[in-house]
C-alpha atoms as a PDB file:
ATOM      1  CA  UNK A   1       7.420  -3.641-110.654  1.00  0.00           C
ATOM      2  CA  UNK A   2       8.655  -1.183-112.861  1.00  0.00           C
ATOM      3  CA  UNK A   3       6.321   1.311-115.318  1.00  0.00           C
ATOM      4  CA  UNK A   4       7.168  -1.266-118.551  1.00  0.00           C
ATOM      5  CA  UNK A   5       5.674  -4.067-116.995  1.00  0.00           C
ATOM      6  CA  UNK A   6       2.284  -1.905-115.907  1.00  0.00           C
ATOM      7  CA  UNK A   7       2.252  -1.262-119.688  1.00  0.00           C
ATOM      8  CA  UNK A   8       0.361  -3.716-121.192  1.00  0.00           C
ATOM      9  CA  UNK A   9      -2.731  -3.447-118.225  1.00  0.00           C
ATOM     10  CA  UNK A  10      -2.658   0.157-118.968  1.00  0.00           C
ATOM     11  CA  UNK A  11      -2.951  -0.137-123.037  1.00  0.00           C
ATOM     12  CA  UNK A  12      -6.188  -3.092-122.061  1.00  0.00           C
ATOM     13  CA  UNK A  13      -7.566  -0.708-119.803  1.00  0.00           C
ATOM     14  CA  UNK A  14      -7.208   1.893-122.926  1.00  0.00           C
ATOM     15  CA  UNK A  15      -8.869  -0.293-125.000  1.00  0.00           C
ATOM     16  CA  UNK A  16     -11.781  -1.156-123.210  1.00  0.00           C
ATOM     17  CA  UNK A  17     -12.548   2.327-122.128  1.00  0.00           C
ATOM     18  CA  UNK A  18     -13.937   3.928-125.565  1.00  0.00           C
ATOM     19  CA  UNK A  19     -13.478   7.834-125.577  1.00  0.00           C
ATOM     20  CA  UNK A  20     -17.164   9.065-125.094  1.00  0.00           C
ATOM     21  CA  UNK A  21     -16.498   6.936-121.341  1.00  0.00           C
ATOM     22  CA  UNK A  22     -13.704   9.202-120.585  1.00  0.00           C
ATOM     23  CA  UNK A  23     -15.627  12.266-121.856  1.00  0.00           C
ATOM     24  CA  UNK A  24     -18.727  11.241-119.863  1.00  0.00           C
ATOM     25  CA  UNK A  25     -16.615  10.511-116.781  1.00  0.00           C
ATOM     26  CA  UNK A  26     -14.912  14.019-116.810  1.00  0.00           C
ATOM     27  CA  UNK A  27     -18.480  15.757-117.688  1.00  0.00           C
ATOM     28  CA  UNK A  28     -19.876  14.149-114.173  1.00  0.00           C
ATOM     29  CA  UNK A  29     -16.883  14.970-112.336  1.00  0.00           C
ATOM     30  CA  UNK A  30     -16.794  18.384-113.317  1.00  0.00           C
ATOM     31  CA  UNK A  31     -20.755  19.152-112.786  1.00  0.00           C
ATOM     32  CA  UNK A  32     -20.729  17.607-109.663  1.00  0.00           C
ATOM     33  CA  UNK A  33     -17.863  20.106-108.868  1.00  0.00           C
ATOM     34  CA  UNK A  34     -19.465  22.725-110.299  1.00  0.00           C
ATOM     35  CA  UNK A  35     -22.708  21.857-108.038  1.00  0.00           C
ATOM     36  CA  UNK A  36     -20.904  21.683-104.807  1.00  0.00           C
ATOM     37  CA  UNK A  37     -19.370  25.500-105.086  1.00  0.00           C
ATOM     38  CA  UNK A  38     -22.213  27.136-106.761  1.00  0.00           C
ATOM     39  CA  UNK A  39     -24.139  26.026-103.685  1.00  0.00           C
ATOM     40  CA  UNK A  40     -21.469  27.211-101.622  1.00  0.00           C
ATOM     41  CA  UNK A  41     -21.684  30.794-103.133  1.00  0.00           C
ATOM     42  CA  UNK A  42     -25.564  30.955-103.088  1.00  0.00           C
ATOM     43  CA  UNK A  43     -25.596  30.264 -99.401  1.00  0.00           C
ATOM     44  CA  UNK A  44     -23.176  33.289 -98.906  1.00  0.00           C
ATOM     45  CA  UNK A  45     -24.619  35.047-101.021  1.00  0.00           C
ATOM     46  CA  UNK A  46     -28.195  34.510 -98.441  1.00  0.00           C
ATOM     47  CA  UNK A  47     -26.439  35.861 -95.630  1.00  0.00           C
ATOM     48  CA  UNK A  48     -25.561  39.210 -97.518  1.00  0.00           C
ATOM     49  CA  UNK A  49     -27.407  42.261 -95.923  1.00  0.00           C
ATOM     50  CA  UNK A  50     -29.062  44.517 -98.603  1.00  0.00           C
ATOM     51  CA  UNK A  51     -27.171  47.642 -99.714  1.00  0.00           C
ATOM     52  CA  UNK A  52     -29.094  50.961 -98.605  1.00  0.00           C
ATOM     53  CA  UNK A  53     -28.548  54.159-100.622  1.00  0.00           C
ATOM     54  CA  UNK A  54     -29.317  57.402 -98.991  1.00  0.00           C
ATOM     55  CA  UNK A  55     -28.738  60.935-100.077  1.00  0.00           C
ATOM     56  CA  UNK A  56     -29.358  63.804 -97.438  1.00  0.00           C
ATOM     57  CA  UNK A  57     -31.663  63.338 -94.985  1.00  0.00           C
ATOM     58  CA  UNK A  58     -33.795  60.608 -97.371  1.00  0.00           C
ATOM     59  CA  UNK A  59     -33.306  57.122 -98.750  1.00  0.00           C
ATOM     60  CA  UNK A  60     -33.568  57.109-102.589  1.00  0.00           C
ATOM     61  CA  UNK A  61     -35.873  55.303-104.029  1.00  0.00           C
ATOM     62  CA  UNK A  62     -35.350  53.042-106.814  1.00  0.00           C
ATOM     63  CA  UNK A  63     -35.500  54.180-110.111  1.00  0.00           C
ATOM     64  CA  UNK A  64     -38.775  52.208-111.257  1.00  0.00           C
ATOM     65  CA  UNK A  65     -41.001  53.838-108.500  1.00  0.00           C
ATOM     66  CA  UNK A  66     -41.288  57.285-108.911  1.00  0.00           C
ATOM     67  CA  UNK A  67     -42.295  57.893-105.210  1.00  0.00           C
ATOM     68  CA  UNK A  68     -41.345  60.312-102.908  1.00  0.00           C
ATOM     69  CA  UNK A  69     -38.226  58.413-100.735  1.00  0.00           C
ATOM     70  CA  UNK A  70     -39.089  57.880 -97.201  1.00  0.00           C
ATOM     71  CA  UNK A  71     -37.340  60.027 -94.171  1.00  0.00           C
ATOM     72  CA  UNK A  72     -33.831  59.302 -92.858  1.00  0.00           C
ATOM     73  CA  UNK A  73     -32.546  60.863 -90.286  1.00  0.00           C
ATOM     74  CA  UNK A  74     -28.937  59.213 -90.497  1.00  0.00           C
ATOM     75  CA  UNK A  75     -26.996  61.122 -92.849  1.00  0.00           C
ATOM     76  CA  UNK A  76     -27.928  64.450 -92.112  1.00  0.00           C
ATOM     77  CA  UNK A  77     -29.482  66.878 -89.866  1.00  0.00           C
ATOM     78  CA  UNK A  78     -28.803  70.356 -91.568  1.00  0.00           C
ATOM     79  CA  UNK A  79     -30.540  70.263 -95.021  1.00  0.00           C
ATOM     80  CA  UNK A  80     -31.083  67.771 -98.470  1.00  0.00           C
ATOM     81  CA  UNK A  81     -28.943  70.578-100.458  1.00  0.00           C
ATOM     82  CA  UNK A  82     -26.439  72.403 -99.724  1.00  0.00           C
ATOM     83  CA  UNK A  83     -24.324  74.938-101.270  1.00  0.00           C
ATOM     84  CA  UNK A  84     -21.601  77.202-100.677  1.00  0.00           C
ATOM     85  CA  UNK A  85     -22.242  80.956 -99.291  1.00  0.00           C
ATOM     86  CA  UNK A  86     -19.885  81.902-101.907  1.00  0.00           C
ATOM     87  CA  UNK A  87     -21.416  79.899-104.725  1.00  0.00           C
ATOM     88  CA  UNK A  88     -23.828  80.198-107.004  1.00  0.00           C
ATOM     89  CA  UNK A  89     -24.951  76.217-107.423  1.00  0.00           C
ATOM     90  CA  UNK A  90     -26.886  74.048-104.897  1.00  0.00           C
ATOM     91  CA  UNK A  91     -25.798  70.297-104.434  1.00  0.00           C
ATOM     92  CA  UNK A  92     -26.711  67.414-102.348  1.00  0.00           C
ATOM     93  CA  UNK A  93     -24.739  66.258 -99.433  1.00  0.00           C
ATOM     94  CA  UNK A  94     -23.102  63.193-101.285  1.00  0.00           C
ATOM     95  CA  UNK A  95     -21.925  64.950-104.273  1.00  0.00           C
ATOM     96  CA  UNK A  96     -18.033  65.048-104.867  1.00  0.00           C
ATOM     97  CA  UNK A  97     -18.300  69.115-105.144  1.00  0.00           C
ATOM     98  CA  UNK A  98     -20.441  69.703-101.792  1.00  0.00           C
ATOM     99  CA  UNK A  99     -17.935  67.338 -99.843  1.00  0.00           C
ATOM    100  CA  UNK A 100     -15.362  69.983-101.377  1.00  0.00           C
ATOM    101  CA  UNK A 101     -17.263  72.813 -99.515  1.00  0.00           C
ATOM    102  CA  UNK A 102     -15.310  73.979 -96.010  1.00  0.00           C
ATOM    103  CA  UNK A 103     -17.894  73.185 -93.191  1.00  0.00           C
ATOM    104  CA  UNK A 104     -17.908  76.896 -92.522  1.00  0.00           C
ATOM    105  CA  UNK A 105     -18.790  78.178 -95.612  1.00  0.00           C
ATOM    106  CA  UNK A 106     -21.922  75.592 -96.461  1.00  0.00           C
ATOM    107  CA  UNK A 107     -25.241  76.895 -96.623  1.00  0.00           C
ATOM    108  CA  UNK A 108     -27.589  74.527 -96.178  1.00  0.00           C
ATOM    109  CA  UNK A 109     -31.399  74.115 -98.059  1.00  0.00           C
ATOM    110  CA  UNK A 110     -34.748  72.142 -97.038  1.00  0.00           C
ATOM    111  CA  UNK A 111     -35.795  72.359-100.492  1.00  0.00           C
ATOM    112  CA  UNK A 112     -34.576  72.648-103.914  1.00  0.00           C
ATOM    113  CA  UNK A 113     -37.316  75.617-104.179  1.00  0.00           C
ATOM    114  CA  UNK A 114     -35.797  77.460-101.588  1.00  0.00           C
ATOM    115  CA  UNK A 115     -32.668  76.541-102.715  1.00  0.00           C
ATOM    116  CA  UNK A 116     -33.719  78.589-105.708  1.00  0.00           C
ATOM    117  CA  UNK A 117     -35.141  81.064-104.251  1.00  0.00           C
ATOM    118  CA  UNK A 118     -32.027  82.220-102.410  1.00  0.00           C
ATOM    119  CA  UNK A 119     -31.244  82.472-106.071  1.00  0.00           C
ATOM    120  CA  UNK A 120     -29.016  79.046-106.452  1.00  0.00           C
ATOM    121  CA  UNK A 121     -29.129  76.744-109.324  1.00  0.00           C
ATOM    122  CA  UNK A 122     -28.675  73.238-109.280  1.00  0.00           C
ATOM    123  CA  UNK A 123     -25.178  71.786-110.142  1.00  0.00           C
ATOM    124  CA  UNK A 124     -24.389  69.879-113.151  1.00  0.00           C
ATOM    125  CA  UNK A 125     -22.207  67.074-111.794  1.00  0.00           C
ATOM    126  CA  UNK A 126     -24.218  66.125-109.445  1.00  0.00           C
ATOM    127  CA  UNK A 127     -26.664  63.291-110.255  1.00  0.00           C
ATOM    128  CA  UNK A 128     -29.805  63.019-108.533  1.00  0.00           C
ATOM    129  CA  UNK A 129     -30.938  67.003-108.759  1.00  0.00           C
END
């Protein structure tokens, strides 16, 4: 059988099947779809583990708290601020400028008041100060 004599089963089949069928078919085909990989990424999405931020030797909190962070002892053992022996700015471990700072030079504080009182100020690029 060749595609001309299919033709006239295809153009019944065309008439019977009103458009709103075909739209409703292809809806249903394409939520069901939909379902099956949404589900998919929700159940990777359980087995994610939590990102942690810390800075220094504590965790920071998030923003909506206000509390003091809670101790961490995994980043660093030396200080929460550090600054260079030639510099005039304090900064915390993380910032871009303190991980410019040669390991020999670094200066490191327990507190931004003693930071300031060894007459440092606190950097301006460096969020979190």
């Amino acid at each position: 059988m060749n595609i001309h004599e299919h033709m006239p089963k295809i153009k019944a089949l065309t008439r019977i099947l009103d458009k709103r069928d075909t739209y409703a078919v292809f809806i249903v085909i394409f939520v069901g779809i939909s379902s099956f990989f949404l589900g998919r990424i929700s159940e990777i999405e359980k087995n994610k583990k939590p990102v942690e931020i810390e800075r220094g030797d504590r965790a920071v909190p998030p923003k909506s708290t206000g509390s003091a962070p809670p101790i961490s002892k995994s980043v660093s053992n030396q200080g929460l601020y550090v600054g260079s022996k030639s510099g005039t700015k304090y900064h915390l471990p993380g910032c871009p400028s303190a991980k410019t700072i040669n390991e020999t030079n670094k200066i490191w504080f327990s507190s931004r008041e003693e930071a300031q009182k060894a007459g440092y100020s606190p950097a301006g690029n460096c969020k979190g100060i």
